[in-house]
N, C-alpha and C. Protein backbone atom coordinates (compact mmCIF):
# COMPACT_ATOMS: atom_id res chain seq x y z
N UNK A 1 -57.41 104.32 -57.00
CA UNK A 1 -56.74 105.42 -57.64
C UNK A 1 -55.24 105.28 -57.35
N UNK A 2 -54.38 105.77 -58.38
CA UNK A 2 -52.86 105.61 -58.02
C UNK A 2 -52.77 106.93 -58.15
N UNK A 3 -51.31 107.00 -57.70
CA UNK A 3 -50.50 108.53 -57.71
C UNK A 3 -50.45 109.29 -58.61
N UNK A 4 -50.15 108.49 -59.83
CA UNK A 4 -50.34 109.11 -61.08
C UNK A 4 -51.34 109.62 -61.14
N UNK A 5 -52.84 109.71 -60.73
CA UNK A 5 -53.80 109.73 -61.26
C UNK A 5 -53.91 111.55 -60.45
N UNK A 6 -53.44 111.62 -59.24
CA UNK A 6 -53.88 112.76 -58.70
C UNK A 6 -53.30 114.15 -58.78
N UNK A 7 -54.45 115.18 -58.73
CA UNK A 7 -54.20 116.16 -59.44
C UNK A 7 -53.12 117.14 -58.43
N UNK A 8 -52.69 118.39 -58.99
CA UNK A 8 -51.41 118.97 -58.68
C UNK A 8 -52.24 120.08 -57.32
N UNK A 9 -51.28 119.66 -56.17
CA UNK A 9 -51.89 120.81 -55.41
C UNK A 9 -53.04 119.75 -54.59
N UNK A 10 -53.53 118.70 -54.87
CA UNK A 10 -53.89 118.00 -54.20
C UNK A 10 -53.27 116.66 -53.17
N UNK A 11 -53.92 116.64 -51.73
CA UNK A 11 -53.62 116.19 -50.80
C UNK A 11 -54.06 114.76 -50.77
N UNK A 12 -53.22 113.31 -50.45
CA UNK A 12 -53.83 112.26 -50.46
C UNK A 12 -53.30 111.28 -49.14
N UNK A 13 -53.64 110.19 -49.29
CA UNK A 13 -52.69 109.03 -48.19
C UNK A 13 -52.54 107.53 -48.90
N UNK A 14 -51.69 107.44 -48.87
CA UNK A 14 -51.13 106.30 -49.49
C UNK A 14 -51.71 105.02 -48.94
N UNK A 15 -52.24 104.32 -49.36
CA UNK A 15 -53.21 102.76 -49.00
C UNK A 15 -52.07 101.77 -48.64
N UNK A 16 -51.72 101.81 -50.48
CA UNK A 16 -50.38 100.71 -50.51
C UNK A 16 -49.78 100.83 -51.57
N UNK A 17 -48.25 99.92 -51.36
CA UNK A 17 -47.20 100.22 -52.61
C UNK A 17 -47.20 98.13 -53.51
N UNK A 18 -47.84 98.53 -54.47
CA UNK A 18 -47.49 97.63 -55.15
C UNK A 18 -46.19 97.38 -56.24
N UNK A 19 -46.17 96.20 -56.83
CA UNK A 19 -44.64 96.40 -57.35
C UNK A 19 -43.94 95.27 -56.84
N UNK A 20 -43.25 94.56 -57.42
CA UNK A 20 -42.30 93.28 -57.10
C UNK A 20 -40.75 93.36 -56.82
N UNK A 21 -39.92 93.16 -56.14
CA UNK A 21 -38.97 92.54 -55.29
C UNK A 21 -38.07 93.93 -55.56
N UNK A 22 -37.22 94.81 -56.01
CA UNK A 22 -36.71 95.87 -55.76
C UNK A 22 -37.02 96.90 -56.05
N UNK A 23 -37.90 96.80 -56.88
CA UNK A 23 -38.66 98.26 -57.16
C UNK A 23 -39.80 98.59 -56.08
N UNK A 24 -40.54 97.69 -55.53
CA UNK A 24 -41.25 97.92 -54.15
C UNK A 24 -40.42 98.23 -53.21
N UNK A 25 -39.39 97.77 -53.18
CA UNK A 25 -38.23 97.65 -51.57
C UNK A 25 -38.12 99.21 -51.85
N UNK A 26 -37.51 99.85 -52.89
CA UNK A 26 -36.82 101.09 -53.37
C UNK A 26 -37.80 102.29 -52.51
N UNK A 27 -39.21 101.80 -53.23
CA UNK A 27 -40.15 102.82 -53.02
C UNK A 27 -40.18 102.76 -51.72
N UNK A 28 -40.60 101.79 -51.13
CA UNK A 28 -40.59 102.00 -49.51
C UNK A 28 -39.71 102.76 -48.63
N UNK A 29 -38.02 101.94 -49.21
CA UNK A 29 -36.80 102.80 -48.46
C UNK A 29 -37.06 104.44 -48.97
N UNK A 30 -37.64 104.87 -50.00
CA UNK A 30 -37.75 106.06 -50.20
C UNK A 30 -38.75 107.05 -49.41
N UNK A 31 -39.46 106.13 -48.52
CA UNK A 31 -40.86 107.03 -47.61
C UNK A 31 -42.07 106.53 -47.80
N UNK A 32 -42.36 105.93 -48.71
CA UNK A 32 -43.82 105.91 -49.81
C UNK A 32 -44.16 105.02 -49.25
N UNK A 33 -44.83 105.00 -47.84
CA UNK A 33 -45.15 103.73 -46.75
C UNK A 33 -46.91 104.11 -46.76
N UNK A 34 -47.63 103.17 -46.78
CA UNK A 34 -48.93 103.52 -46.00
C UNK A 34 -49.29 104.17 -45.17
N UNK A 35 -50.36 104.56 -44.85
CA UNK A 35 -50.88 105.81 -44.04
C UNK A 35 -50.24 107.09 -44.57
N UNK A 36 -48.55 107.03 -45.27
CA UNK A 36 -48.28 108.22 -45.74
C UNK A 36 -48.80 109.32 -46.32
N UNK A 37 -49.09 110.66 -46.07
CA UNK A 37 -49.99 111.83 -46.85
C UNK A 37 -49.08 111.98 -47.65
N UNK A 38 -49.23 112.33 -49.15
CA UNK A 38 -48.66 113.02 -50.29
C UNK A 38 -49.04 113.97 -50.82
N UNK A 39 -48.52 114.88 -51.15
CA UNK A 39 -49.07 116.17 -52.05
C UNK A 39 -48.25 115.86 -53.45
N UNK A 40 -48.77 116.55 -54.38
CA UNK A 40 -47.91 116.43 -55.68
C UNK A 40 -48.04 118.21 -55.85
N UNK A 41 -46.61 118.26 -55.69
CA UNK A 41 -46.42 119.53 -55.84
C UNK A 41 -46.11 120.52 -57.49
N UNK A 42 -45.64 119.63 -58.28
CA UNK A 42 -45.58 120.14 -59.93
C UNK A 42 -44.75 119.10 -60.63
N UNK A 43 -45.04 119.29 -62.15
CA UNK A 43 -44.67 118.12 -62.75
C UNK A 43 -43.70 118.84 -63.69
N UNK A 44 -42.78 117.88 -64.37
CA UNK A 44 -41.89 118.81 -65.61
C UNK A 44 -42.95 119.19 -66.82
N UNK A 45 -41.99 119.77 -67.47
CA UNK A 45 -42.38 120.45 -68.55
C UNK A 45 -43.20 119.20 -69.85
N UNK A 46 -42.67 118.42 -69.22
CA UNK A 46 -43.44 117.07 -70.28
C UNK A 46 -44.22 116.11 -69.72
N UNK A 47 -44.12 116.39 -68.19
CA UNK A 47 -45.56 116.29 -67.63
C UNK A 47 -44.75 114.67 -66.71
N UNK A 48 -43.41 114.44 -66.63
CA UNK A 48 -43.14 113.10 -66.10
C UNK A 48 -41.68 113.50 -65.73
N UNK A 49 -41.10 113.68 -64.94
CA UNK A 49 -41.55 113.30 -63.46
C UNK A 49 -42.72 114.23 -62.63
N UNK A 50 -43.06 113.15 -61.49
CA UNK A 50 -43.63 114.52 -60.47
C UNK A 50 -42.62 114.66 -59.70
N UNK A 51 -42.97 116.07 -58.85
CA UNK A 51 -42.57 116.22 -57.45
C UNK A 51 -43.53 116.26 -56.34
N UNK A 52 -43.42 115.33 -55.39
CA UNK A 52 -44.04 114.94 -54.37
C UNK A 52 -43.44 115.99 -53.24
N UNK A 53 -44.17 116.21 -51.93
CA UNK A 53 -44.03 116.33 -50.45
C UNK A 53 -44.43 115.42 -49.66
N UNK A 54 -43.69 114.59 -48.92
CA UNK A 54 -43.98 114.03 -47.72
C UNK A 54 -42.97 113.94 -46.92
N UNK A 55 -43.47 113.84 -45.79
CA UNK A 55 -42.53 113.38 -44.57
C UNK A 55 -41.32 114.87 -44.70
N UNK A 56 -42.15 115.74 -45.08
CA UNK A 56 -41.08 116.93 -44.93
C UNK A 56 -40.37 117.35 -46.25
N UNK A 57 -40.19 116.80 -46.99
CA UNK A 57 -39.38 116.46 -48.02
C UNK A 57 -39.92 116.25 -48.91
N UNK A 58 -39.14 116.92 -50.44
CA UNK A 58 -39.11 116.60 -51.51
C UNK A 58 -38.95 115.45 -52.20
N UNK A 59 -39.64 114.94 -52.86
CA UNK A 59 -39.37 113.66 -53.90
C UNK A 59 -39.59 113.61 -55.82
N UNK A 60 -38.54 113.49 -56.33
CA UNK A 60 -39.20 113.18 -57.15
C UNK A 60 -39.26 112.68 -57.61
N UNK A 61 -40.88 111.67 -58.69
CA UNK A 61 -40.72 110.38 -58.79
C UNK A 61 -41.11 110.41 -60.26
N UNK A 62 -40.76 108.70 -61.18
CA UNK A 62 -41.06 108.48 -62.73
C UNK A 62 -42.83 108.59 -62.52
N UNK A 63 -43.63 108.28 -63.44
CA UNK A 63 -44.89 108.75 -63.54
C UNK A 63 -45.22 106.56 -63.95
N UNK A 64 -43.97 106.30 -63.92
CA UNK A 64 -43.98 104.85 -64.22
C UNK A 64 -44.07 103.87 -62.75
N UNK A 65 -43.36 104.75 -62.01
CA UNK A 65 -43.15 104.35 -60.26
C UNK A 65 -44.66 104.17 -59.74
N UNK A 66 -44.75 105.71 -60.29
CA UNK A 66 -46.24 106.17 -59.45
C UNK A 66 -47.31 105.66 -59.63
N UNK A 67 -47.27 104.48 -60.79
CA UNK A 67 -48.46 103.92 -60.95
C UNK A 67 -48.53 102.59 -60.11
N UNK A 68 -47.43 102.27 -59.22
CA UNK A 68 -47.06 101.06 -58.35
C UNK A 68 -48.00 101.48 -56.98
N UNK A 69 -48.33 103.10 -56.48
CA UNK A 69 -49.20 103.58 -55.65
C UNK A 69 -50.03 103.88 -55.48
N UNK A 70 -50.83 102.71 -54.73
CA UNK A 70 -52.36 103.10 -54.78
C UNK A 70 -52.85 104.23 -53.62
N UNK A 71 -53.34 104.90 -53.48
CA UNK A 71 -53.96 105.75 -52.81
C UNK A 71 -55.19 106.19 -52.70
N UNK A 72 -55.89 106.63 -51.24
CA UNK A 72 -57.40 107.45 -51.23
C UNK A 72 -57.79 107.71 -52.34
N UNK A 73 -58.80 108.04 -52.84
CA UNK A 73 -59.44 108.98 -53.42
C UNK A 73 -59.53 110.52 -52.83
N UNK A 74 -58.92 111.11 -53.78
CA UNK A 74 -58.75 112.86 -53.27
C UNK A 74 -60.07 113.42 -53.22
N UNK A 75 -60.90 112.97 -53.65
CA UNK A 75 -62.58 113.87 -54.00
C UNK A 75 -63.27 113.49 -52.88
């Protein structure tokens, strides 16, 4: 399952960040490390970007990024 996939208000942990040479580096320098928990806290009005919580903090990411993150299964 990737990031994209999980629903709003639900809690997950990040496996791993796939993605090739600066767009992986980006995501990482941005938090989006393994073992990381994420929540997706609400999306725009057209449904892209989300906003994430982790590590304390707000993020918010393309819905294009988010498919570079694989994560748990929330269920």
């Amino acid at each position: 399952m990737t990031l994209d996939q999980l629903e709003i208000g639900k809690k997950s942990k990040i496996i791993a960040v796939h993605g090739q040479g600066s767009l992986r580096d980006r995501l990482l320098d941005m938090g989006l490390t393994p073992r990381t928990e994420v929540i997706i806290r609400k999306t725009a009005p057209l449904g892209d970007p989300i906003e994430l919580t982790l590590r304390g903090y707000q993020l918010t990411l393309r819905l294009e990024d988010a498919k570079n993150i694989e994560i748990e299964d929330a269920s």
